[in-house]
C-alpha atoms as a PDB file:
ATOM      1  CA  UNK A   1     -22.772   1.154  -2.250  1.00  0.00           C
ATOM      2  CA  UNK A   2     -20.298  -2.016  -1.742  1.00  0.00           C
ATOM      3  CA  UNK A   3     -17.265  -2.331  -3.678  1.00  0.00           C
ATOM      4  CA  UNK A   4     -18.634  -4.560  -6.591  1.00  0.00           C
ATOM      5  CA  UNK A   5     -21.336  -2.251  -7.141  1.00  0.00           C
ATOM      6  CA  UNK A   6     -19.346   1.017  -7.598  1.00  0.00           C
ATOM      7  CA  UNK A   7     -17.137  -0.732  -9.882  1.00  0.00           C
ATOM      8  CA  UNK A   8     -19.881  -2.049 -12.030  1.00  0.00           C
ATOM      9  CA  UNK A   9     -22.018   1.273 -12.453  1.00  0.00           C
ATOM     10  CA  UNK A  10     -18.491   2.945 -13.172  1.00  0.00           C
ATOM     11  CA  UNK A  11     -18.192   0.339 -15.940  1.00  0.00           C
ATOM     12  CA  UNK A  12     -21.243   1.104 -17.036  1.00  0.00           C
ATOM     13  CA  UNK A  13     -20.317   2.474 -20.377  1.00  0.00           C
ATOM     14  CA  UNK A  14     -18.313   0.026 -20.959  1.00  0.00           C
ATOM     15  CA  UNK A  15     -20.629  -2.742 -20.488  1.00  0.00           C
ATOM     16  CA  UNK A  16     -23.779  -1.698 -22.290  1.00  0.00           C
ATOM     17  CA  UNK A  17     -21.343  -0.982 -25.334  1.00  0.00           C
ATOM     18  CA  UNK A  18     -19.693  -4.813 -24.831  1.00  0.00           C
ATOM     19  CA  UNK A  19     -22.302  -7.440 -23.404  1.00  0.00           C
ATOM     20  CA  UNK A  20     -24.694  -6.866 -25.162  1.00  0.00           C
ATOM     21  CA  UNK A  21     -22.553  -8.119 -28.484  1.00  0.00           C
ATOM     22  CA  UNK A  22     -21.160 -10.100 -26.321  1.00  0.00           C
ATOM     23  CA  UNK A  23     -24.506 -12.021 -24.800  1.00  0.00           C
ATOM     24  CA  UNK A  24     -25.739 -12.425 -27.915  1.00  0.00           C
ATOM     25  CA  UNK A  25     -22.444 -14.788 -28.382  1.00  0.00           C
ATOM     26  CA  UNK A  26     -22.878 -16.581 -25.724  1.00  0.00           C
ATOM     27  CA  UNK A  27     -26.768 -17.275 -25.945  1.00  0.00           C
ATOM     28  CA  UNK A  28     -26.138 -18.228 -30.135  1.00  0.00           C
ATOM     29  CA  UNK A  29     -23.342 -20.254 -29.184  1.00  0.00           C
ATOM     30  CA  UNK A  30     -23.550 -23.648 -31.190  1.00  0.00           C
ATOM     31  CA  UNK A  31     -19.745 -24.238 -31.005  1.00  0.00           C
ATOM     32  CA  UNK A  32     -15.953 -22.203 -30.965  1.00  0.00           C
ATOM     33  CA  UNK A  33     -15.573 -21.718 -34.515  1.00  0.00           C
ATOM     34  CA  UNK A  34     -13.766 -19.183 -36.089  1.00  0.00           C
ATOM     35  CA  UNK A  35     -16.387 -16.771 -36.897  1.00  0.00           C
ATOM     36  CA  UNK A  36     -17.812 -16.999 -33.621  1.00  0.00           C
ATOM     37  CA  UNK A  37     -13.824 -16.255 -32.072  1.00  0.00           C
ATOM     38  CA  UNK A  38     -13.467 -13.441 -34.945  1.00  0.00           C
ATOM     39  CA  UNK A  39     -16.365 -11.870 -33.486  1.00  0.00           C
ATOM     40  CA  UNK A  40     -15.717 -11.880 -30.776  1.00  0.00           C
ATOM     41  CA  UNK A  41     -12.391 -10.005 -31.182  1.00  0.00           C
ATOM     42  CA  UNK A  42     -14.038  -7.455 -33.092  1.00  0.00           C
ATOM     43  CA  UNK A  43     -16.347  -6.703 -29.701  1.00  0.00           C
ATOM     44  CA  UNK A  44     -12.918  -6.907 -27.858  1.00  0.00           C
ATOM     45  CA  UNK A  45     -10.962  -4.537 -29.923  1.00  0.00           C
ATOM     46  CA  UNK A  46     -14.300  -2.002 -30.137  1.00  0.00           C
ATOM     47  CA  UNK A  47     -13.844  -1.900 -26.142  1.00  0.00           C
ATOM     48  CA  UNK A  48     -10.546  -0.709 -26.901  1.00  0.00           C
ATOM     49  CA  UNK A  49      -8.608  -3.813 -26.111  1.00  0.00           C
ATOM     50  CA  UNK A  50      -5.635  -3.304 -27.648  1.00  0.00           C
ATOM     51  CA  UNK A  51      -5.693  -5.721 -31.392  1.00  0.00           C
ATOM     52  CA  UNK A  52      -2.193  -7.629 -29.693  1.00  0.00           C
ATOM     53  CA  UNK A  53      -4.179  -8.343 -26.246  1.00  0.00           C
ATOM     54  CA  UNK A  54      -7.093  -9.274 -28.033  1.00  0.00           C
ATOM     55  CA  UNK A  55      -5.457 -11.534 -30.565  1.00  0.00           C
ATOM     56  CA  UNK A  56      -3.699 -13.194 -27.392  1.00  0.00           C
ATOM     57  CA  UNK A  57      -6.982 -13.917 -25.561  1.00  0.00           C
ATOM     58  CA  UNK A  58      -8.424 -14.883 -29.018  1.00  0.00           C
ATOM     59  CA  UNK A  59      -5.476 -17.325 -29.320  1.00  0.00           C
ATOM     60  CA  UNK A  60      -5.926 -18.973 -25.280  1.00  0.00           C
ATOM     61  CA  UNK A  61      -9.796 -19.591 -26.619  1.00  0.00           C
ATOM     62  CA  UNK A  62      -8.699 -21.610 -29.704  1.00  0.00           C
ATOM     63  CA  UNK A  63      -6.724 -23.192 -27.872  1.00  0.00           C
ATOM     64  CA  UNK A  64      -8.945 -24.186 -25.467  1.00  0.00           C
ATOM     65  CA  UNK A  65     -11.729 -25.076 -28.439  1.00  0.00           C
ATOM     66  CA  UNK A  66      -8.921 -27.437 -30.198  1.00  0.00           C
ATOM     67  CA  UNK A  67      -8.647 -29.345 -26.954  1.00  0.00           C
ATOM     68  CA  UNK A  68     -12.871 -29.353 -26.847  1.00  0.00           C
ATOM     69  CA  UNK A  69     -13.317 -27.735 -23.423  1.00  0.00           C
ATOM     70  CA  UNK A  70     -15.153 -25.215 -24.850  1.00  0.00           C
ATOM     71  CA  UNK A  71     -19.331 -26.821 -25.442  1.00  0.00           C
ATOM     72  CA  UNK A  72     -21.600 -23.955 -24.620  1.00  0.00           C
ATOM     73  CA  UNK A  73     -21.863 -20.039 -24.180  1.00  0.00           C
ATOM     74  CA  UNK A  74     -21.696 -20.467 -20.224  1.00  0.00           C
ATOM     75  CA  UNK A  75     -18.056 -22.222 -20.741  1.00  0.00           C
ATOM     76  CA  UNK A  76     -17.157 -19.651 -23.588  1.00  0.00           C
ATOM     77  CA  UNK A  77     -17.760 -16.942 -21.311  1.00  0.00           C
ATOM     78  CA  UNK A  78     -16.396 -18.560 -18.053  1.00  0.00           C
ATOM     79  CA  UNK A  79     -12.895 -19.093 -20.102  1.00  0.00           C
ATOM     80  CA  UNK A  80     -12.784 -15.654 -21.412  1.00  0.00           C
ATOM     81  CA  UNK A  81     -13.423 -14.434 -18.078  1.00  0.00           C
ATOM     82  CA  UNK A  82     -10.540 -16.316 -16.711  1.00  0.00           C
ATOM     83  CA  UNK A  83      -8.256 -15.109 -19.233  1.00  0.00           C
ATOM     84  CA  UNK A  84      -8.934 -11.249 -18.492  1.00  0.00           C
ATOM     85  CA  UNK A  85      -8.244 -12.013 -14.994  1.00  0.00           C
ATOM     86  CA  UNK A  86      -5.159 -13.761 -15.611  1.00  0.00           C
ATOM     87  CA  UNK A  87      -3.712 -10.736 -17.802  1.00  0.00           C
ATOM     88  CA  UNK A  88      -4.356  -8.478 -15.298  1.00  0.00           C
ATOM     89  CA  UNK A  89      -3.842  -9.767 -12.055  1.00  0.00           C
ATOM     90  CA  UNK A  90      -0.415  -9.702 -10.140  1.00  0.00           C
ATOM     91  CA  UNK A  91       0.804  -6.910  -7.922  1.00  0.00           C
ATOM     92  CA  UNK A  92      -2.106  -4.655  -8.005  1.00  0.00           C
ATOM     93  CA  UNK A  93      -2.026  -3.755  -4.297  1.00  0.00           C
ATOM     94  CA  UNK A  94      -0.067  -0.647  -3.049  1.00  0.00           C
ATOM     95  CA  UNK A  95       2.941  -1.386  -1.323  1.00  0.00           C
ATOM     96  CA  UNK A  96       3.172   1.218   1.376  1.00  0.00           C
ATOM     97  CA  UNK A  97       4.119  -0.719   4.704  1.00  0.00           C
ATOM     98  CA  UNK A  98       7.264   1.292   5.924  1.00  0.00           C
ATOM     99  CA  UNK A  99       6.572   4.667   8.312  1.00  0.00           C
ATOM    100  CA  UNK A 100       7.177   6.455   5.822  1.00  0.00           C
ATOM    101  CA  UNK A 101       6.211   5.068   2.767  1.00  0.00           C
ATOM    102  CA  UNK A 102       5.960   7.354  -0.770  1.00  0.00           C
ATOM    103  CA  UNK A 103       3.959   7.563  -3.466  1.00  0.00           C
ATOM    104  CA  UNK A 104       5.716   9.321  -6.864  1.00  0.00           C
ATOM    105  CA  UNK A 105       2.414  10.221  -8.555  1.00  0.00           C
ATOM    106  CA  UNK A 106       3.319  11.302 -12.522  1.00  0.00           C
ATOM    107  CA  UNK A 107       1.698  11.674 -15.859  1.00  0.00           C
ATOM    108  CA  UNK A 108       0.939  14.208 -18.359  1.00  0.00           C
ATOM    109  CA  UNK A 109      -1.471  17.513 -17.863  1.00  0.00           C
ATOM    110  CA  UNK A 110      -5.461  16.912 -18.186  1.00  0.00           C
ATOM    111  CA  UNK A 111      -5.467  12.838 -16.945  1.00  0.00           C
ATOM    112  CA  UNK A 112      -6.798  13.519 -13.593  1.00  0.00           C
ATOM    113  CA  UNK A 113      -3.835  13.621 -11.591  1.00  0.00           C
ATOM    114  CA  UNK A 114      -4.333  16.410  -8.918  1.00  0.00           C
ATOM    115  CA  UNK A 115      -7.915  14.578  -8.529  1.00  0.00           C
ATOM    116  CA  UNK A 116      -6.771  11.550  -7.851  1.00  0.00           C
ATOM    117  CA  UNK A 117      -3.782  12.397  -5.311  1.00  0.00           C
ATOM    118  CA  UNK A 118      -7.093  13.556  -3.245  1.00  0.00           C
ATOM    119  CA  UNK A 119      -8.934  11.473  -3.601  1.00  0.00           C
ATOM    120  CA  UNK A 120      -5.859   8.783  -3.005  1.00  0.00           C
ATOM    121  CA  UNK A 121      -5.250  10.751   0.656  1.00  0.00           C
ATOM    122  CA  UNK A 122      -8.706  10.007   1.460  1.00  0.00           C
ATOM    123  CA  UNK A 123      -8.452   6.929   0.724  1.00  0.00           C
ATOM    124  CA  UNK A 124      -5.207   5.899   2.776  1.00  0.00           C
ATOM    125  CA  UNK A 125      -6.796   8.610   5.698  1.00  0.00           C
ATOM    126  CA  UNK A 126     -10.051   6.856   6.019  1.00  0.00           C
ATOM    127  CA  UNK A 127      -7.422   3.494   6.103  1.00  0.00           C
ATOM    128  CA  UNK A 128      -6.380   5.093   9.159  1.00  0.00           C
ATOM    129  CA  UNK A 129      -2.790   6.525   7.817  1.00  0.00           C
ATOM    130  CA  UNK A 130      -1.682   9.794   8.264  1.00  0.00           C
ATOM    131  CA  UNK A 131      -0.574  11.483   4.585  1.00  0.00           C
ATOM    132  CA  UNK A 132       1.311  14.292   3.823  1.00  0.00           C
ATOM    133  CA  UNK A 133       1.530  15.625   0.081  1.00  0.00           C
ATOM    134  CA  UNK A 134       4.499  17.593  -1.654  1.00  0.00           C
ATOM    135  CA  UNK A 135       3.240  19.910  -3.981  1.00  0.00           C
ATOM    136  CA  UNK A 136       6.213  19.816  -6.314  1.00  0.00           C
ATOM    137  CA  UNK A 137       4.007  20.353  -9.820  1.00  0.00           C
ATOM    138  CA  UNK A 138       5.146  23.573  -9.519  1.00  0.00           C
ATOM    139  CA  UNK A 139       5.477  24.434 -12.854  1.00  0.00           C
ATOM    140  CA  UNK A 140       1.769  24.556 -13.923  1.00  0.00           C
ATOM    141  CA  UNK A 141      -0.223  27.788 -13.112  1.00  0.00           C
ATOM    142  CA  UNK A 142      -2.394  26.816  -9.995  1.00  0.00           C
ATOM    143  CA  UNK A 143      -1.161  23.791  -9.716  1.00  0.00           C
ATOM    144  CA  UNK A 144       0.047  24.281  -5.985  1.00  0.00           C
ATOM    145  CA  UNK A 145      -3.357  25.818  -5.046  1.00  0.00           C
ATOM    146  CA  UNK A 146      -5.242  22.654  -6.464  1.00  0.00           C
ATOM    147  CA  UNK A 147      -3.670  20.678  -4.614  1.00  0.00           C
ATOM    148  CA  UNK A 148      -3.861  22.257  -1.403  1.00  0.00           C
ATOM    149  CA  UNK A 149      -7.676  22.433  -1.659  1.00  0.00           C
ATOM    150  CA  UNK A 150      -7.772  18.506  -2.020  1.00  0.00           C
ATOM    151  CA  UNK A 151      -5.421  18.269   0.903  1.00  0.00           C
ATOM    152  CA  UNK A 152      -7.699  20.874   3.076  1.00  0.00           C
ATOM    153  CA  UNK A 153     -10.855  18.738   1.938  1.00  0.00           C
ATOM    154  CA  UNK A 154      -9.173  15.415   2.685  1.00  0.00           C
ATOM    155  CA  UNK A 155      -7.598  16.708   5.891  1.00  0.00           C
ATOM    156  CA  UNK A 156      -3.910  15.756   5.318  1.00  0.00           C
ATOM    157  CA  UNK A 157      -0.860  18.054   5.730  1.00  0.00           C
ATOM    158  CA  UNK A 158       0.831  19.615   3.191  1.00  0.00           C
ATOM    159  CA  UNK A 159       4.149  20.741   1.983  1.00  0.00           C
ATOM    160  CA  UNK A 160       4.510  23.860  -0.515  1.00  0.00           C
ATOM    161  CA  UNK A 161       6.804  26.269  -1.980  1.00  0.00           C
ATOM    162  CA  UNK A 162       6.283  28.657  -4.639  1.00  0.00           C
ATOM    163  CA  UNK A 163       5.510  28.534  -8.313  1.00  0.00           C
ATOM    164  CA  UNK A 164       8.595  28.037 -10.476  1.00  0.00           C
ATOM    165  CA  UNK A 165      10.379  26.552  -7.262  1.00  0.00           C
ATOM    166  CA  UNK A 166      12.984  23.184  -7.855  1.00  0.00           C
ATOM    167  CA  UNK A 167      10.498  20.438  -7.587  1.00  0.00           C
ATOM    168  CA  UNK A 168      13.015  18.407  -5.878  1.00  0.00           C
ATOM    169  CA  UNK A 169      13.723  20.582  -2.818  1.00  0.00           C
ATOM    170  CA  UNK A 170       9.792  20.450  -2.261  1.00  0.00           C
ATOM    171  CA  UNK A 171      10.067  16.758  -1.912  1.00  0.00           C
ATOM    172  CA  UNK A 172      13.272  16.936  -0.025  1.00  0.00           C
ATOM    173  CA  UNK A 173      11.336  19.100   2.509  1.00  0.00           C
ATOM    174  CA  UNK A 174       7.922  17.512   2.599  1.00  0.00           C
ATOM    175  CA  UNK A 175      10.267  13.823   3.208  1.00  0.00           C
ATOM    176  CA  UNK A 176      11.708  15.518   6.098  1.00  0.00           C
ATOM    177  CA  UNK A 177       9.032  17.077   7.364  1.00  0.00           C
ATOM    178  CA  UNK A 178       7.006  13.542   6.957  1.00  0.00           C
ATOM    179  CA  UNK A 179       9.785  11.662   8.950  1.00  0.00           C
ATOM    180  CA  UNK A 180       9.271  14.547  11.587  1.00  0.00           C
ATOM    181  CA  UNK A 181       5.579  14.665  12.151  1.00  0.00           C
ATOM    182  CA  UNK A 182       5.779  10.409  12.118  1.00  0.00           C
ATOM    183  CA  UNK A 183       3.741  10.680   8.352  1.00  0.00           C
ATOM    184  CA  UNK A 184       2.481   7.130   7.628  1.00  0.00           C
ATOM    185  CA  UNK A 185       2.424   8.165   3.778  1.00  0.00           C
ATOM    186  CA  UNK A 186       4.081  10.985   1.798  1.00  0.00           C
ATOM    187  CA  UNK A 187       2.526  11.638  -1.677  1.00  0.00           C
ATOM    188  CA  UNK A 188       4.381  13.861  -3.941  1.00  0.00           C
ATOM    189  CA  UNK A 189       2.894  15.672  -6.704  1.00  0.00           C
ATOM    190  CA  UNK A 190       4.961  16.239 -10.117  1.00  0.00           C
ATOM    191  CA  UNK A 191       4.840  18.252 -13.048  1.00  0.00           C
ATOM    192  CA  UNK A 192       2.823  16.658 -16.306  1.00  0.00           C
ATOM    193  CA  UNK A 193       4.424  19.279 -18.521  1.00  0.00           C
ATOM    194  CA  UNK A 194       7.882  21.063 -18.644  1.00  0.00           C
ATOM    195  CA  UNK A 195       9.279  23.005 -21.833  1.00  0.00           C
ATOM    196  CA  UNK A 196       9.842  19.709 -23.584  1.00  0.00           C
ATOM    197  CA  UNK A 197       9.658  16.024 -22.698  1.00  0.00           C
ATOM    198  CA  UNK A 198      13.531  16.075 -21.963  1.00  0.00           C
ATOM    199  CA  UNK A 199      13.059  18.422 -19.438  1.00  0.00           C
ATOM    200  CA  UNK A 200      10.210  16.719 -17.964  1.00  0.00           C
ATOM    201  CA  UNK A 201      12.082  13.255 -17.698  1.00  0.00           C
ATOM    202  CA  UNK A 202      15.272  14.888 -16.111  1.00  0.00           C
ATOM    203  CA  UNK A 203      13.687  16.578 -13.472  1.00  0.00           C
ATOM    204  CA  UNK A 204      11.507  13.441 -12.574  1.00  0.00           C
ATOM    205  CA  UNK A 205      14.902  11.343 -12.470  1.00  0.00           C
ATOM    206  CA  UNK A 206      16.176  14.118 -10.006  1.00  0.00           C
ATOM    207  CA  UNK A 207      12.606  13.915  -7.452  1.00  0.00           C
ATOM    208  CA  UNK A 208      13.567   9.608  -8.055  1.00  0.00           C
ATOM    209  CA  UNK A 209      17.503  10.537  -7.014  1.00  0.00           C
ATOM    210  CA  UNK A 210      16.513  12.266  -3.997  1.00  0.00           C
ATOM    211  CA  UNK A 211      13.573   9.849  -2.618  1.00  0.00           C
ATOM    212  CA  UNK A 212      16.095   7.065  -3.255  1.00  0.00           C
ATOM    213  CA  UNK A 213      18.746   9.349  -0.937  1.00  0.00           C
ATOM    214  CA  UNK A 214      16.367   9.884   1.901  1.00  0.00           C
ATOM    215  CA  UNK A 215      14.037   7.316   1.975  1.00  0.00           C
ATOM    216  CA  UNK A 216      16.505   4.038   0.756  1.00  0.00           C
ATOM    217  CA  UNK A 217      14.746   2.131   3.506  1.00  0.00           C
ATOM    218  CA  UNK A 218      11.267   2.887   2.299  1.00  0.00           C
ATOM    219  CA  UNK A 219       8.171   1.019   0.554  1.00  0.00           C
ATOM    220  CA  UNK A 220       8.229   3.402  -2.726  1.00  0.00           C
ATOM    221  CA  UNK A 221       5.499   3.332  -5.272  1.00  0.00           C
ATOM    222  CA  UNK A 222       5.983   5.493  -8.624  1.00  0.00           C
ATOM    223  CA  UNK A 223       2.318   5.541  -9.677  1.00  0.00           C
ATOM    224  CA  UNK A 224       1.513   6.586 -13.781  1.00  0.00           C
ATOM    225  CA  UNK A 225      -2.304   8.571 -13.444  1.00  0.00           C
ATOM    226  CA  UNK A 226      -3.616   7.304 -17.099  1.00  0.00           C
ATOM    227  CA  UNK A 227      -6.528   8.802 -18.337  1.00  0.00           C
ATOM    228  CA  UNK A 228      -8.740   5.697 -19.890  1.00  0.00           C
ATOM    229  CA  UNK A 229     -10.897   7.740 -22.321  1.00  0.00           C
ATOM    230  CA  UNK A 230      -7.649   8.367 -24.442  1.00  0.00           C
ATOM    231  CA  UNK A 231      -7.727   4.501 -25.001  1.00  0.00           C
ATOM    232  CA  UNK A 232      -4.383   3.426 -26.658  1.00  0.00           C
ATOM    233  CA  UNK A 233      -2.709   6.532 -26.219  1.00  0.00           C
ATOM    234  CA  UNK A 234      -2.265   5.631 -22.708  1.00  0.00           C
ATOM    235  CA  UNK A 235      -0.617   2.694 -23.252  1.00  0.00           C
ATOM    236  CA  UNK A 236       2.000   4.716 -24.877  1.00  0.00           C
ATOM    237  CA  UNK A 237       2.105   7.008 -22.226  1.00  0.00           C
ATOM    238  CA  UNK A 238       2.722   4.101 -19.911  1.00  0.00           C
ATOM    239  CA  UNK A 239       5.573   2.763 -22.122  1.00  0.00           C
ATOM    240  CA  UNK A 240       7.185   6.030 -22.544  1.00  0.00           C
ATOM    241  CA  UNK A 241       7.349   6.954 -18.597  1.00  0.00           C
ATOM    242  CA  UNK A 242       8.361   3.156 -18.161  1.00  0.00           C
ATOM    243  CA  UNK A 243      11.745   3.555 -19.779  1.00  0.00           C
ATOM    244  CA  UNK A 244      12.757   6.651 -18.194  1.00  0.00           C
ATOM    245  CA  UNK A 245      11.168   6.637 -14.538  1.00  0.00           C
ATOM    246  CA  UNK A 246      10.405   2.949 -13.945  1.00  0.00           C
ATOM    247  CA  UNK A 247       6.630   2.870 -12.681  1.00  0.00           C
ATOM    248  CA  UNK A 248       5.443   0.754 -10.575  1.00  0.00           C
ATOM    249  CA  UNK A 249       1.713   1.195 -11.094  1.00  0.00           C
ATOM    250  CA  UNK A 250      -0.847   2.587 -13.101  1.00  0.00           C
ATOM    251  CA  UNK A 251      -4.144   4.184 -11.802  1.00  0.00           C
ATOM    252  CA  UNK A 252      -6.759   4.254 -14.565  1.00  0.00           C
ATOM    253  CA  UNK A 253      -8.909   7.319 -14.545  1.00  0.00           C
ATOM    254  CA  UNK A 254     -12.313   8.644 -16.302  1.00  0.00           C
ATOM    255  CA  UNK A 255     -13.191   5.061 -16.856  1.00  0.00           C
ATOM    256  CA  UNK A 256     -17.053   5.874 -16.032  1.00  0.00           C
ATOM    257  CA  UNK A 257     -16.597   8.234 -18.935  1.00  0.00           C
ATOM    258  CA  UNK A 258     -15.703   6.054 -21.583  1.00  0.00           C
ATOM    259  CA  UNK A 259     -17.284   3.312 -23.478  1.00  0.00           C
ATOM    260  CA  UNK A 260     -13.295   1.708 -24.305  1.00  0.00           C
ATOM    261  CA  UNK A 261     -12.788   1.088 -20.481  1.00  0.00           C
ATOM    262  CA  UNK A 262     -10.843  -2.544 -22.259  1.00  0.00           C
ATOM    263  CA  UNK A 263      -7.906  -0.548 -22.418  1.00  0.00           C
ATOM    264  CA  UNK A 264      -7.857  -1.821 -18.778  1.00  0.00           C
ATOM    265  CA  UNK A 265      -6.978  -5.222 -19.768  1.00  0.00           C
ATOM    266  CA  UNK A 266      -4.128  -4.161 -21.943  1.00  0.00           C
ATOM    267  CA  UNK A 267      -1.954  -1.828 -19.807  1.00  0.00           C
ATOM    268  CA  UNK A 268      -0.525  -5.014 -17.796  1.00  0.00           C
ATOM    269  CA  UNK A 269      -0.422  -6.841 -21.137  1.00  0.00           C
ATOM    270  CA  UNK A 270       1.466  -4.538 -23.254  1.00  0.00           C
ATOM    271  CA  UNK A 271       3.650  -2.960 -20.424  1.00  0.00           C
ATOM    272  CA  UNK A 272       3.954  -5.332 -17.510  1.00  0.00           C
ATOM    273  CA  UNK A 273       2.374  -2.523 -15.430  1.00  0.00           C
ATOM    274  CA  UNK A 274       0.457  -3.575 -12.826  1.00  0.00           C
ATOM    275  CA  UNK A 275      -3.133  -1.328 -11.990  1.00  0.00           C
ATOM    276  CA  UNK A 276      -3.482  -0.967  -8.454  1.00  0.00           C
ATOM    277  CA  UNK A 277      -5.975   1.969  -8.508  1.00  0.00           C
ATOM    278  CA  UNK A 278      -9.465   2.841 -10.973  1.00  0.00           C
ATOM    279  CA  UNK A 279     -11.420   5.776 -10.939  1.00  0.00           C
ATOM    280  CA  UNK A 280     -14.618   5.077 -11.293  1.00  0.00           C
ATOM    281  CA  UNK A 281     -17.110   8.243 -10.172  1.00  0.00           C
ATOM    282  CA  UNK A 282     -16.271  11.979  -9.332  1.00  0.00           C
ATOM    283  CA  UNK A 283     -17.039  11.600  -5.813  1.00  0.00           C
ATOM    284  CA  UNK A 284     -14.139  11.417  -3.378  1.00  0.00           C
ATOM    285  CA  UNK A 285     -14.959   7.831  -2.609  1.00  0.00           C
ATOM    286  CA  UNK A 286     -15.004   6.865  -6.421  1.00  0.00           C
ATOM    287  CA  UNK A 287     -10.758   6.388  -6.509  1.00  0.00           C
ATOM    288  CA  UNK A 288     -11.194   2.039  -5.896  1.00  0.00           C
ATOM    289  CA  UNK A 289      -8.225  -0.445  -5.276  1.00  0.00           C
ATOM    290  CA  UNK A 290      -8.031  -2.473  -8.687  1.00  0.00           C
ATOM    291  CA  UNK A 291      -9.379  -5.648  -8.048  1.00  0.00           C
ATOM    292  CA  UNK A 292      -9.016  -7.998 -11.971  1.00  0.00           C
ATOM    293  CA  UNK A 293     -11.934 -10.641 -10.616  1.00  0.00           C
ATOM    294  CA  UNK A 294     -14.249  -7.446 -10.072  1.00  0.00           C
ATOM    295  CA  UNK A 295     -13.705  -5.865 -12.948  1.00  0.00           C
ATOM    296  CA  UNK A 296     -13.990  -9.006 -15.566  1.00  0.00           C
ATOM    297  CA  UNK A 297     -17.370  -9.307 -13.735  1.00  0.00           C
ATOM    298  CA  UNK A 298     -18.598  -6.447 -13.905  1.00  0.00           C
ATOM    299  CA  UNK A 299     -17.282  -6.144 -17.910  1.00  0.00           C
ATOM    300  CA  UNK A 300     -18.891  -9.383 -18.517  1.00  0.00           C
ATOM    301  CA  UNK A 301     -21.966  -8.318 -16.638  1.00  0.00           C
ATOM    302  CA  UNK A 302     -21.953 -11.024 -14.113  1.00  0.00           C
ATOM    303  CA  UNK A 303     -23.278 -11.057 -10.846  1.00  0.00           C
END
């Protein structure tokens, strides 16, 4: 399956739920007024576009109707297509060119993130990289040996201690032991949950303090895992790991299980957080590289 397709059957949900309003817009479309624009927020915001994004595309298409460039459904939907892409695009690829490069990978418990650190390193291996993980979540019960069955399954090295060890002495050792073994990329795992969100935002500061110590040289990506069937609770998420951790990317996960995947559009928009990375399936495969112009087709349901 090629890259447009898995996208748009992961979107599926998404799309049944939105075009179909949504077509029936554009093939009724007699001219931009403001019922037709109201509507057409309300299908937005029922995607889970956030009511500020949508208000803001809502405001580019009146825009565009006051200065008459908008005549028919086929140029209705061709500008709101080029809005999406616009509010999404812009650093969305993964910036790992240094040997080594590292990849922070945070968020909280139950968004997917063990899942998609394997199915990131198989990814990057079938790339042709060599990837070593740190398993330094090693606060959460089975954490480590989740973890090292994705790494087993993906065929990458890893670096463990045990439970309850400091999470920043595993990354200390898997950074040396990547810089030894000549480790293309080193992906560190990280706790989603200490005793209290203090806790949890000191000890990712420390991991950052020691990464930026050893590796000052590097490519570094700190990559948020958001969860898209929690809609606009993720965008909080992002905002709150923003101020204390400063991410560099989001990967979106679930969205084949939701019928809200908008929320897509509004994580850039609301957080200046670029997505470099959607999961789209269960498969190993199924982890994509965020690509906007894809995914406004395949939201719009064009071919």
């Amino acid at each position: 399956m090629g890259f447009f397709e898995k996208i748009k059957q992961g979107l599926k949900k998404t799309k049944d739920s939105f075009s179909g309003g949504m077509n029936d817009i554009f093939a009724n479309f007699r001219k931009a007024d403001e019922e037709t624009l109201e509507e057409l927020e309300e299908l937005l915001i029922t995607a889970d576009v956030s009511f500020s994004t949508a208000e803001s595309i809502i405001s580019n298409l009146r825009s565009l109707s006051k200065k008459d460039k908008l005549k028919s459904g086929e140029e209705l939907k061709t500008a709101l297509h080029e809005i999406i892409v616009s509010k999404m695009s812009g650093d969305n690829e993964l910036k790992i060119a240094t040997k080594p490069s590292i990849i922070l990978v945070v968020g909280v418990n139950g968004v997917g993130k063990t899942t998609t650190i394997g199915k990131l390193s198989n990814m990057l291996t079938n790339q042709g990289k060599s990837v070593l993980i740190a398993a330094a979540d090693t606060f959460r019960a089975a954490a480590i040996e989740q973890i090292s069955v994705w790494a087993e399954r993906s065929g990458v090295d890893i670096v463990r201690h045990q439970d309850g060890s400091d999470p920043a002495a595993v990354v200390f050792d898997a950074i040396k032991a990547g810089k030894a073994r000549g480790k293309d990329v080193i992906i560190c795992d990280t706790a989603g949950r200490l005793h209290n969100k203090k806790n949890l935002m000191e000890e990712l500061t420390k991991i950052s303090r020691v990464i930026e110590r050893e590796l000052p040289e590097a490519d570094k990506e700190i990559l948020l895992v958001l969860d898209a069937t929690t809609g606009q609770n993720a965008i909080s998420q992002a905002k709150d790991f923003k101020e204390t951790v400063g991410i560099t990317g989001v990967a979106l996960t679930k969205l084949d299980g939701t019928a809200k995947g908008g929320v897509t559009i509004s994580v850039k928009d609301e957080t200046g957080i670029p997505v470099k990375l959607i999961g789209v399936g269960e498969q190993a495969d199924d982890l994509q590289p965020f690509d906007a112009e894809s995914f406004a087709k395949a939201l719009l349901d064009e071919e």
